[in-house]
Protein backbone atom coordinates (compact mmCIF):
# COMPACT_ATOMS: atom_id res chain seq x y z
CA UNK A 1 54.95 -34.14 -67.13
CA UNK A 2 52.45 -31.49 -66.97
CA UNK A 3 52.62 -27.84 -65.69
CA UNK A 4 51.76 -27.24 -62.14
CA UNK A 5 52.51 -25.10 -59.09
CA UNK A 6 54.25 -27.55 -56.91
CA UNK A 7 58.67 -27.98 -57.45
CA UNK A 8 57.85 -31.38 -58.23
CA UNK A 9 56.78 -31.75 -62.40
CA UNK A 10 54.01 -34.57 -62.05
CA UNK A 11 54.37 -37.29 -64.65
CA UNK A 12 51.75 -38.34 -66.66
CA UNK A 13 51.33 -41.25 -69.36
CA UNK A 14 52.03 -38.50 -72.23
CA UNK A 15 54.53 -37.00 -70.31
CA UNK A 16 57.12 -39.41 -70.00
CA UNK A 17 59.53 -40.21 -72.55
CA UNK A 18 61.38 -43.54 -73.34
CA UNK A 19 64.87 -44.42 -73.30
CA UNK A 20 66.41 -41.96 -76.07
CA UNK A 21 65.84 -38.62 -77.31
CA UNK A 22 62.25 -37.77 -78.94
CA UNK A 23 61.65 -36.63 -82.20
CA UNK A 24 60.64 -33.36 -82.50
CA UNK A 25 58.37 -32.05 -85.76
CA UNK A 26 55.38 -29.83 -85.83
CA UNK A 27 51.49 -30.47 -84.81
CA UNK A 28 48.51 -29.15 -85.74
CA UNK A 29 46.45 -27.10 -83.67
CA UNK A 30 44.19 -30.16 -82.84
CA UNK A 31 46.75 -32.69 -81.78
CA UNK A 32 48.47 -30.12 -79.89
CA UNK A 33 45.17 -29.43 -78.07
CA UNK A 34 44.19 -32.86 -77.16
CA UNK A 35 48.01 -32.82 -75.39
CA UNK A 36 47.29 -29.95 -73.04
CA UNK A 37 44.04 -31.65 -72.15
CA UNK A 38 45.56 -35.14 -71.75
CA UNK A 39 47.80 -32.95 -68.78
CA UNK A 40 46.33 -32.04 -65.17
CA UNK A 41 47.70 -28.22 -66.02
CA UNK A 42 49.49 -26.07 -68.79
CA UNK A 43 50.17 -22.34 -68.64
CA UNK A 44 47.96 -20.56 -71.17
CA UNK A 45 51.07 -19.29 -73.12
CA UNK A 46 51.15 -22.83 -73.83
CA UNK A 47 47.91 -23.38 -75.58
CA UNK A 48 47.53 -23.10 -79.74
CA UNK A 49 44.95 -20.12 -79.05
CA UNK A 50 47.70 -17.81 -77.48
CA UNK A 51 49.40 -18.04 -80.86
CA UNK A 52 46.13 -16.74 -82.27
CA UNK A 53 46.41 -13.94 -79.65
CA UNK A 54 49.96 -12.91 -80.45
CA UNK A 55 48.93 -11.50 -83.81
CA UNK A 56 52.64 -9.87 -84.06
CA UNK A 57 54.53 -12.90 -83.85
CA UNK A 58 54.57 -16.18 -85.55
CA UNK A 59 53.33 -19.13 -84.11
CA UNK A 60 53.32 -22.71 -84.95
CA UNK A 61 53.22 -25.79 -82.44
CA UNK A 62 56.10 -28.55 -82.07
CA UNK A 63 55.16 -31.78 -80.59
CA UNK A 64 58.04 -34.49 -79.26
CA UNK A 65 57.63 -37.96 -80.34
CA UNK A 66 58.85 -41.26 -78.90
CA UNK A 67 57.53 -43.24 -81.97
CA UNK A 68 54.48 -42.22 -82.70
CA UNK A 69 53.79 -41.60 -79.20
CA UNK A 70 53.08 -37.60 -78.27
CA UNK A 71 55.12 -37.40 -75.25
CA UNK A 72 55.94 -33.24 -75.00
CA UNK A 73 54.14 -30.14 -77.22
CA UNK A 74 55.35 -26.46 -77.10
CA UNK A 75 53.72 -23.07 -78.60
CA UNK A 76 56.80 -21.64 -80.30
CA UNK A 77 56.26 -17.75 -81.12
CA UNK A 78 58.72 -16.54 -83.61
CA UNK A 79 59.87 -13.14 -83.56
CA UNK A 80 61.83 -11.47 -86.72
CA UNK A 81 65.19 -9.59 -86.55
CA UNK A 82 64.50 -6.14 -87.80
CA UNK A 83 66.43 -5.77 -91.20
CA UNK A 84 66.87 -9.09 -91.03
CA UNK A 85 63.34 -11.04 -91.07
CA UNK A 86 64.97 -14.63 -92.20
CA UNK A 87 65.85 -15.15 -88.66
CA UNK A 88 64.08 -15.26 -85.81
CA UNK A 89 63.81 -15.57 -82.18
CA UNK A 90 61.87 -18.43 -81.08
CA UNK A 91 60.18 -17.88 -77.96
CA UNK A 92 58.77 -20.85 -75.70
CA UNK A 93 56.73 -19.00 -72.79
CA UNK A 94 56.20 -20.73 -69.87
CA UNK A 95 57.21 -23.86 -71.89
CA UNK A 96 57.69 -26.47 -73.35
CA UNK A 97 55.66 -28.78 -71.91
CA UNK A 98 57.87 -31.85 -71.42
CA UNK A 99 59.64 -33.82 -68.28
CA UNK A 100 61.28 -31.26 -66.72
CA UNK A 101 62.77 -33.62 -63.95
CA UNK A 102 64.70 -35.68 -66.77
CA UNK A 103 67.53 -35.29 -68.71
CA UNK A 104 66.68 -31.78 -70.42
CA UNK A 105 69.73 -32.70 -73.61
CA UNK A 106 67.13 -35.31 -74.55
CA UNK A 107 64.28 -32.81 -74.88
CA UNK A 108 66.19 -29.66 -75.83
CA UNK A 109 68.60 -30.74 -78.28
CA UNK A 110 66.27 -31.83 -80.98
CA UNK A 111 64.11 -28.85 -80.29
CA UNK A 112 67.22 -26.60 -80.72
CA UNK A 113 68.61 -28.34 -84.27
CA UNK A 114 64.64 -28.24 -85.40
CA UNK A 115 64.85 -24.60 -84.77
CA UNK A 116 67.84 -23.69 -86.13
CA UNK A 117 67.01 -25.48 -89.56
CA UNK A 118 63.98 -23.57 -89.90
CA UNK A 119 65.61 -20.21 -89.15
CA UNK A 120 66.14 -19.64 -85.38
CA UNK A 121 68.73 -17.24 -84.40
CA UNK A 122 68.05 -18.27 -80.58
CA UNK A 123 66.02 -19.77 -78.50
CA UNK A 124 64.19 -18.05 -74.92
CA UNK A 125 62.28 -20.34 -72.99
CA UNK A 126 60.61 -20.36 -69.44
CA UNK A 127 60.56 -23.89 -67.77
CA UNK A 128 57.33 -24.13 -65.56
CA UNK A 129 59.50 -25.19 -62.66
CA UNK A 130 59.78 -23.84 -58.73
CA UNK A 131 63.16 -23.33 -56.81
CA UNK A 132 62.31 -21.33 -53.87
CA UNK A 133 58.99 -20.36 -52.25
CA UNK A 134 57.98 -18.30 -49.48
CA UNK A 135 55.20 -18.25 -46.97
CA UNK A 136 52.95 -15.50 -46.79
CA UNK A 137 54.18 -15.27 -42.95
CA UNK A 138 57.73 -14.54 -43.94
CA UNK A 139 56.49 -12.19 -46.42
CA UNK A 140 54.51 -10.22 -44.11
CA UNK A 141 57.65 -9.93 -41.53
CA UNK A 142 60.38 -9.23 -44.08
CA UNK A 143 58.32 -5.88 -45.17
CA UNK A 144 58.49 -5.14 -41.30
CA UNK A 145 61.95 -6.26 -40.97
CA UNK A 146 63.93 -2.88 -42.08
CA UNK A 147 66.61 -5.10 -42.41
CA UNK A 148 64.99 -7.59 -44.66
CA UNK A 149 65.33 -6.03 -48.75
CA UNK A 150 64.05 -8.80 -50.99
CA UNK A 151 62.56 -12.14 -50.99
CA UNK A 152 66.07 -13.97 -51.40
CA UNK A 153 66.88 -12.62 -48.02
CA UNK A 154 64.30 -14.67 -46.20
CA UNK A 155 65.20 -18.29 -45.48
CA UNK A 156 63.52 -20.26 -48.33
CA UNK A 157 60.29 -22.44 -47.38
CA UNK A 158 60.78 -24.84 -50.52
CA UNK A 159 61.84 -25.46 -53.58
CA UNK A 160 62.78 -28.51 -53.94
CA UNK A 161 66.20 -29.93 -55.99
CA UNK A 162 64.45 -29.66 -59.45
CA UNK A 163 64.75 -26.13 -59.91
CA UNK A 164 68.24 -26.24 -59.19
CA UNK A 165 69.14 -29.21 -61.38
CA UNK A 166 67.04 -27.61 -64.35
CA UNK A 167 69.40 -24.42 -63.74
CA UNK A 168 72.41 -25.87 -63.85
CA UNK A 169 72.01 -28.25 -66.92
CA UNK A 170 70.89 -25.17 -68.78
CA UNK A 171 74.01 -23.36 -67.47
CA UNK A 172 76.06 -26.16 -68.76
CA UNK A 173 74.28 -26.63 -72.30
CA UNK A 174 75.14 -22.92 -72.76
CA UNK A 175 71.69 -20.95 -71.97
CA UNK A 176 72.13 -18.12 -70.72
CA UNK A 177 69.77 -16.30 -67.81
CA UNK A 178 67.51 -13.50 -68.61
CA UNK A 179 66.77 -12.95 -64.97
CA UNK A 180 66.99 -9.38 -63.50
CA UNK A 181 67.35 -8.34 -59.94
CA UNK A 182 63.90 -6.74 -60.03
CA UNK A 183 62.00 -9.95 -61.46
CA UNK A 184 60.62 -8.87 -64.75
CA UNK A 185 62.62 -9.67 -67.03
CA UNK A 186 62.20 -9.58 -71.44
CA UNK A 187 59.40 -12.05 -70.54
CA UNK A 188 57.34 -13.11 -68.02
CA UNK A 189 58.06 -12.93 -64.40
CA UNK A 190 60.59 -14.80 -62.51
CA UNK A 191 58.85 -14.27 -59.26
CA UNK A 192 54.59 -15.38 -58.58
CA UNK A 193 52.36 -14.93 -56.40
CA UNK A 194 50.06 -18.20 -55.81
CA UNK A 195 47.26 -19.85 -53.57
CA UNK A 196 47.04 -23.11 -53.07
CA UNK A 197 43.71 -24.72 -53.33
CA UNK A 198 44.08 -28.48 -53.70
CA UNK A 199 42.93 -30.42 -50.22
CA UNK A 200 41.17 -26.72 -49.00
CA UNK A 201 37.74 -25.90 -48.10
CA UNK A 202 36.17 -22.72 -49.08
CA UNK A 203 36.05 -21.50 -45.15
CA UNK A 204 39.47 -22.69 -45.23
CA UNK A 205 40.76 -20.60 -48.11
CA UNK A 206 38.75 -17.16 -45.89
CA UNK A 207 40.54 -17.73 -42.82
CA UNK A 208 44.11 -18.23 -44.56
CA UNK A 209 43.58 -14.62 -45.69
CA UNK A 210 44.61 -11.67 -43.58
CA UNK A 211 42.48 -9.81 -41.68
CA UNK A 212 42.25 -6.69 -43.90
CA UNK A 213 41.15 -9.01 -47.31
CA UNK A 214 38.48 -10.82 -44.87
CA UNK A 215 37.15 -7.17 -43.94
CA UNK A 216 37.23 -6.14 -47.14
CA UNK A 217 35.40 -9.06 -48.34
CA UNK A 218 32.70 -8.58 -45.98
CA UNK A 219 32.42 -4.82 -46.65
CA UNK A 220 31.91 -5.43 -49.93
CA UNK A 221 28.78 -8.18 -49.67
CA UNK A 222 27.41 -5.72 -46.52
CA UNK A 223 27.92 -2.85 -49.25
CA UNK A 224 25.89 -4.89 -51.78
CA UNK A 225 28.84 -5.09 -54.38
CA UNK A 226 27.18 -7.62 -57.00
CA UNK A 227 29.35 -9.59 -59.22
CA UNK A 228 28.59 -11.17 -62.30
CA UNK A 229 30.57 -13.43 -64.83
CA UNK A 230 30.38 -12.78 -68.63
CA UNK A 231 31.98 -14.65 -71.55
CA UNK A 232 33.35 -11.11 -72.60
CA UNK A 233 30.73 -10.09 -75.00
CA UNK A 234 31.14 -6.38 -77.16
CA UNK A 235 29.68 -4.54 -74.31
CA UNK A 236 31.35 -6.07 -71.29
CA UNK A 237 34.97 -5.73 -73.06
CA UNK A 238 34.06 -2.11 -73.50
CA UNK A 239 33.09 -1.55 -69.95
CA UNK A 240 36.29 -3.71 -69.12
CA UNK A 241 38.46 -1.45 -71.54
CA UNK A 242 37.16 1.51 -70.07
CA UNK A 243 37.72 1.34 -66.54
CA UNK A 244 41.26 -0.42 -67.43
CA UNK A 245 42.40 3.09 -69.24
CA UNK A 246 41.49 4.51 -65.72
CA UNK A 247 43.56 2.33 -64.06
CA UNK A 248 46.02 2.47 -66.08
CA UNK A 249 46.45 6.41 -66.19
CA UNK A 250 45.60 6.34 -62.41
CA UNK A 251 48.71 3.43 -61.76
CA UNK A 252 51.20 4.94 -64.85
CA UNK A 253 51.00 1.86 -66.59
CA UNK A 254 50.54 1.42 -70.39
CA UNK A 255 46.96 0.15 -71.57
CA UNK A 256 46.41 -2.07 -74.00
CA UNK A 257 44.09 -1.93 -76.57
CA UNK A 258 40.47 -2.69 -76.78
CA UNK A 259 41.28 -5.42 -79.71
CA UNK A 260 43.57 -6.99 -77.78
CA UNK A 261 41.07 -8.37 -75.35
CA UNK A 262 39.07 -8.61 -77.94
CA UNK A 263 41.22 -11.10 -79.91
CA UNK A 264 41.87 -12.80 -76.81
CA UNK A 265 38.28 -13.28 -75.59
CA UNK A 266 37.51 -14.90 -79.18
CA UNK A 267 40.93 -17.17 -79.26
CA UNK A 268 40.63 -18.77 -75.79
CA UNK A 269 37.00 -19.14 -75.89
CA UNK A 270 37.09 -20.87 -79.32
CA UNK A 271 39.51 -23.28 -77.92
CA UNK A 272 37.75 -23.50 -75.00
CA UNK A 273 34.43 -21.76 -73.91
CA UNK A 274 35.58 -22.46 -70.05
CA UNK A 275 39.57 -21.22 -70.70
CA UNK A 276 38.55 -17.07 -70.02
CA UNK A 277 35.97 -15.32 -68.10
CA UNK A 278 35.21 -11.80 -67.22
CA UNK A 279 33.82 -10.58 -63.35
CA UNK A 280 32.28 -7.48 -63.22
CA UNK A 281 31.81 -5.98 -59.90
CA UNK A 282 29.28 -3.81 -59.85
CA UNK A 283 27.71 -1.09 -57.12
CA UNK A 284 24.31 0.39 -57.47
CA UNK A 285 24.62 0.24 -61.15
CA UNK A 286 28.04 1.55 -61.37
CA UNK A 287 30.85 -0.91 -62.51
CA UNK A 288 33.95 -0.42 -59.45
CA UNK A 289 35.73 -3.32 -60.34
CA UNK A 290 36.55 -5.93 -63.27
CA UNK A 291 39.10 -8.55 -63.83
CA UNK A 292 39.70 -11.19 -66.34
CA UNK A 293 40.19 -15.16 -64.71
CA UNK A 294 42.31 -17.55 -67.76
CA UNK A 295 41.77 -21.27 -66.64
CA UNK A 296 43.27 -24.52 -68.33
CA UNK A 297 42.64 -27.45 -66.70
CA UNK A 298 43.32 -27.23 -62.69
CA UNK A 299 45.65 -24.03 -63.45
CA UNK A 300 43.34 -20.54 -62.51
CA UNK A 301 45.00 -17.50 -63.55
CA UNK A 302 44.54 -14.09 -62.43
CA UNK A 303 45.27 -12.34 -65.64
CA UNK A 304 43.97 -8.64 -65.95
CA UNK A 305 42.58 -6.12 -63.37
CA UNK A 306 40.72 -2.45 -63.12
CA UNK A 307 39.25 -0.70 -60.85
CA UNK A 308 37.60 2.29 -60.28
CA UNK A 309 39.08 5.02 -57.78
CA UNK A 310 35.45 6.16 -56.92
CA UNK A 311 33.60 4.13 -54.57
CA UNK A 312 37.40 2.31 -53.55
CA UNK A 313 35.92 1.97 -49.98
CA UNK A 314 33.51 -1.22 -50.79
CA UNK A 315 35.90 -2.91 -52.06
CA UNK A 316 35.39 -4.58 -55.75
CA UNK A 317 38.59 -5.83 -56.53
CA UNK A 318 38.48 -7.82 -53.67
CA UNK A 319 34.90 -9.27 -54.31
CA UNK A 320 36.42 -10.23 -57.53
CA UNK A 321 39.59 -11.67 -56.27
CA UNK A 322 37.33 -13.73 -54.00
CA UNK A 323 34.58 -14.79 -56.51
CA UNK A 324 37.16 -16.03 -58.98
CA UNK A 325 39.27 -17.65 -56.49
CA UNK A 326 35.82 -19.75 -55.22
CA UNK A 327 34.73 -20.70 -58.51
CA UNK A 328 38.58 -22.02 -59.20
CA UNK A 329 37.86 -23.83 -55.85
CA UNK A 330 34.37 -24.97 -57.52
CA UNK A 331 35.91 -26.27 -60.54
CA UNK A 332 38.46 -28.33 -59.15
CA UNK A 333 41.84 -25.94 -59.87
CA UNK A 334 44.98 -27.21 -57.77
CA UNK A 335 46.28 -23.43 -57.62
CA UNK A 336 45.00 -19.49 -58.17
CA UNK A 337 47.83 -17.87 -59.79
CA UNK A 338 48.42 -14.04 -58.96
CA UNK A 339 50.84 -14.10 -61.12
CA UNK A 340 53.63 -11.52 -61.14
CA UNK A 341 55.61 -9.91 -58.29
CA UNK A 342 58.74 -8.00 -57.86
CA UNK A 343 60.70 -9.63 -55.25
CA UNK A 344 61.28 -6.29 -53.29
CA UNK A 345 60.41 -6.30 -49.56
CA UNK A 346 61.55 -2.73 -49.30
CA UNK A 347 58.86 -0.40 -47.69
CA UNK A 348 59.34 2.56 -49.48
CA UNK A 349 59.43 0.73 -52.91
CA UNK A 350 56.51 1.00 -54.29
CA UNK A 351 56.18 -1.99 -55.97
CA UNK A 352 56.32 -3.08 -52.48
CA UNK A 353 52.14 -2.20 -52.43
CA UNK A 354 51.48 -5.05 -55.10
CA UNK A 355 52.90 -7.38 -52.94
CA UNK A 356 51.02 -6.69 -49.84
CA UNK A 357 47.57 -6.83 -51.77
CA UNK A 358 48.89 -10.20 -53.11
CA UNK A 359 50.09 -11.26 -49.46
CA UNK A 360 46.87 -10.73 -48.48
CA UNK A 361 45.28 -14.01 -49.95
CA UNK A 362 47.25 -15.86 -47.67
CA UNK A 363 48.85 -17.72 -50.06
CA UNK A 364 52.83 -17.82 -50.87
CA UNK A 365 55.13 -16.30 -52.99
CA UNK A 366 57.24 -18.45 -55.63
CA UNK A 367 60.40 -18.58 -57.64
CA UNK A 368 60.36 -20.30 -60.66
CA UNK A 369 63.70 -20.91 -62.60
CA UNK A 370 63.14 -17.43 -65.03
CA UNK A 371 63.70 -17.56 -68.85
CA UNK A 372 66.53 -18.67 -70.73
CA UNK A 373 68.07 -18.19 -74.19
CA UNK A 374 70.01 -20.22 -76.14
CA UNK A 375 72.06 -18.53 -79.02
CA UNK A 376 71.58 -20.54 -82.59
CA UNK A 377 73.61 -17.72 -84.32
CA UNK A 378 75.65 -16.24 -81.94
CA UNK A 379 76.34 -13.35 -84.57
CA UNK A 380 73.09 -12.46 -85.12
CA UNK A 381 72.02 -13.32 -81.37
CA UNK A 382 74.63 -10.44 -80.09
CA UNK A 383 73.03 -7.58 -83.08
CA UNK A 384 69.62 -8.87 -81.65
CA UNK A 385 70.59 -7.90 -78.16
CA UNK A 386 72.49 -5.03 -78.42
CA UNK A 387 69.11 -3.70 -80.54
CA UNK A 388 67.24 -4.66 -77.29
CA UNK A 389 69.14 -3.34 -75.04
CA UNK A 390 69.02 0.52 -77.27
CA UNK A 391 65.82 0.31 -76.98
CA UNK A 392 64.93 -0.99 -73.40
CA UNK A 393 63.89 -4.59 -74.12
């Protein structure tokens, strides 16, 4: 099986395990590697060079064997108790990568003894699975629709039974949900926005977008908005950082720090030097837009964004958004991931603005079946959440 955007995990020779439950033990960086290349798509949290990124957690990287056959892999990130550093949480984002359309007790059982025998307290995972989507249609007439409050209350466009069946066998092994109403959870969101590319044509993939984004578009390339890509070298970061730290004291979001990007930059394009790009949009010399693009194999991701409030009216972000989404195109990517979204469809939320700028791309928005934990040590499990939950996850 292999990560991808579609309800339906696609098989693949390393994917698919025999009769029995795999072996699980841990892989070096290298083996794992060669895995998430063997697959058509994996979510970067899934890739040995995130560990590298997450410089406060742990990392190490379990592989499932049938044999000696490499049949699953998983970046685990292990996160300490405080006061009590023996144990840990072990956190699988957007992972593991096995057959999710199997039985899971075969895959997640040896992961979970594994884990507790080398100190788990619990286990949160994300599976990489769909169970509802939405068209970017209903989206558009739910905000209308006074009536309409969230995504849920639209009738579903897919989904397919996977999602479901993955939900309920976790349910029944004893995970438990870590799902809030609003989407964003301890983790990584429930709720995506996506574009499908496989099958489309670049003219295609314009005239699926709104109006607005295809005015925009053009009012940026008639406004002579230039963007370039870098491989996020000292100075580009810094431009990067600086325009972020606008954006984020503009938006009333917390910045990261320059390192981070830094450390990222080096991880993923050690592993890779295609995995993470930089665009720059630029306007007679002065930078109005950047955003960061994280590829692995046919799997684009939108990952970072800033932009200038100057010079908003020709429209960098969305010469970015379109530059990275035609070079995923180029490249041969099955999907350009948005990625998060609250699944409000209330107009005077406003997180209800994030969606509409996502809507715009004329793609569709997705439900995915959230993260999960699984308590190891229930004792130290309930200390570990009730310290979460003082101090707001």
């Amino acid at each position: 099986m292999s990560y991808n955007s579609s309800s339906e995990p696609r098989r693949t020779a390393a994917g698919t395990a025999a009769a029995g439950s795999p072996v699980v033990r841990p892989i070096g960086a290298a083996e794992h590697l060669a895995f998430v290349r063997a697959q058509r798509s994996v979510s970067f949290l899934q890739t040995p060079a995130w560990g590298r990124v997450k410089t406060e957690w742990r990392s190490e990287s379990l592989g499932w064997f049938d044999g000696e056959h490499l049949v699953g892999a998983g970046l685990v990130l292990h996160r300490p108790v405080p006061r009590l550093d023996r144990f840990t949480l072990a956190y699988l984002p957007e992972g593991p990568v096995i057959d999710w359309s199997g039985e899971l007790r075969g895959w997640l059982d040896p992961l979970a003894a594994y884990l507790k025998e080398h100190g788990a307290f619990a286990i949160r995972l994300g599976p990489p699975v769909e169970t509802d989507s939405w068209s970017a249609a209903q989206v558009k007439e739910g905000i209308a629709d006074p009536g309409i409050r969230r995504l849920t209350d639209l009738p579903r466009l897919g989904g397919g039974p996977i999602g479901a069946r993955v939900s309920n066998r976790l349910r029944e092994a004893g995970w438990l949900p870590q799902n809030p109403e609003d989407g964003f959870g301890v983790g990584h969101p429930q709720f995506k926005y996506v574009v499908p590319l496989a099958g489309r044509t670049e003219d295609e993939l314009f005239k699926g977008m709104n109006q607005q984004w295809r005015r925009n578009i053009k009012r940026a390339a008639k406004e002579g908005v230039e963007v370039t890509v870098g491989d996020g070298t000292p100075e580009e970061l810094k431009a990067f950082h600086d325009l972020y730290v606008h954006t984020a004291e503009r938006d009333h979001f917390t910045p990261r720090p320059l390192r981070y990007f830094e450390v990222m930059f080096a991880a993923l394009s050690a592993e890779d030097p295609e995995r993470i790009k930089l665009y720059l949009a630029h306007h007679q010399g002065d930078l109005v837009a950047a955003t960061i693009l994280v590829r692995v194999g046919a799997h684009a991701v939108y990952s970072y964004g800033a932009s200038a409030t100057a010079k908003r009216e020709v429209r960098g972000s969305n010469a970015c958004q379109w530059a990275m989404i035609r070079d995923a195109l180029r490249v041969g990517c099955d999907v350009y991931d948005l990625r998060g979204i609250t699944p409000t469809l209330d107009a005077d939320d406003p997180h209800v603005g994030l969606v509409q700028f996502k809507v715009g791309t004329g793609g569709r928005a997705v439900r995915y079946v959230g993260e999960w934990d699984l308590p190891l040590r229930p004792m130290v499990y309930r200390v570990f959440d009730l310290y979460m939950k003082r101090r707001g996850r």
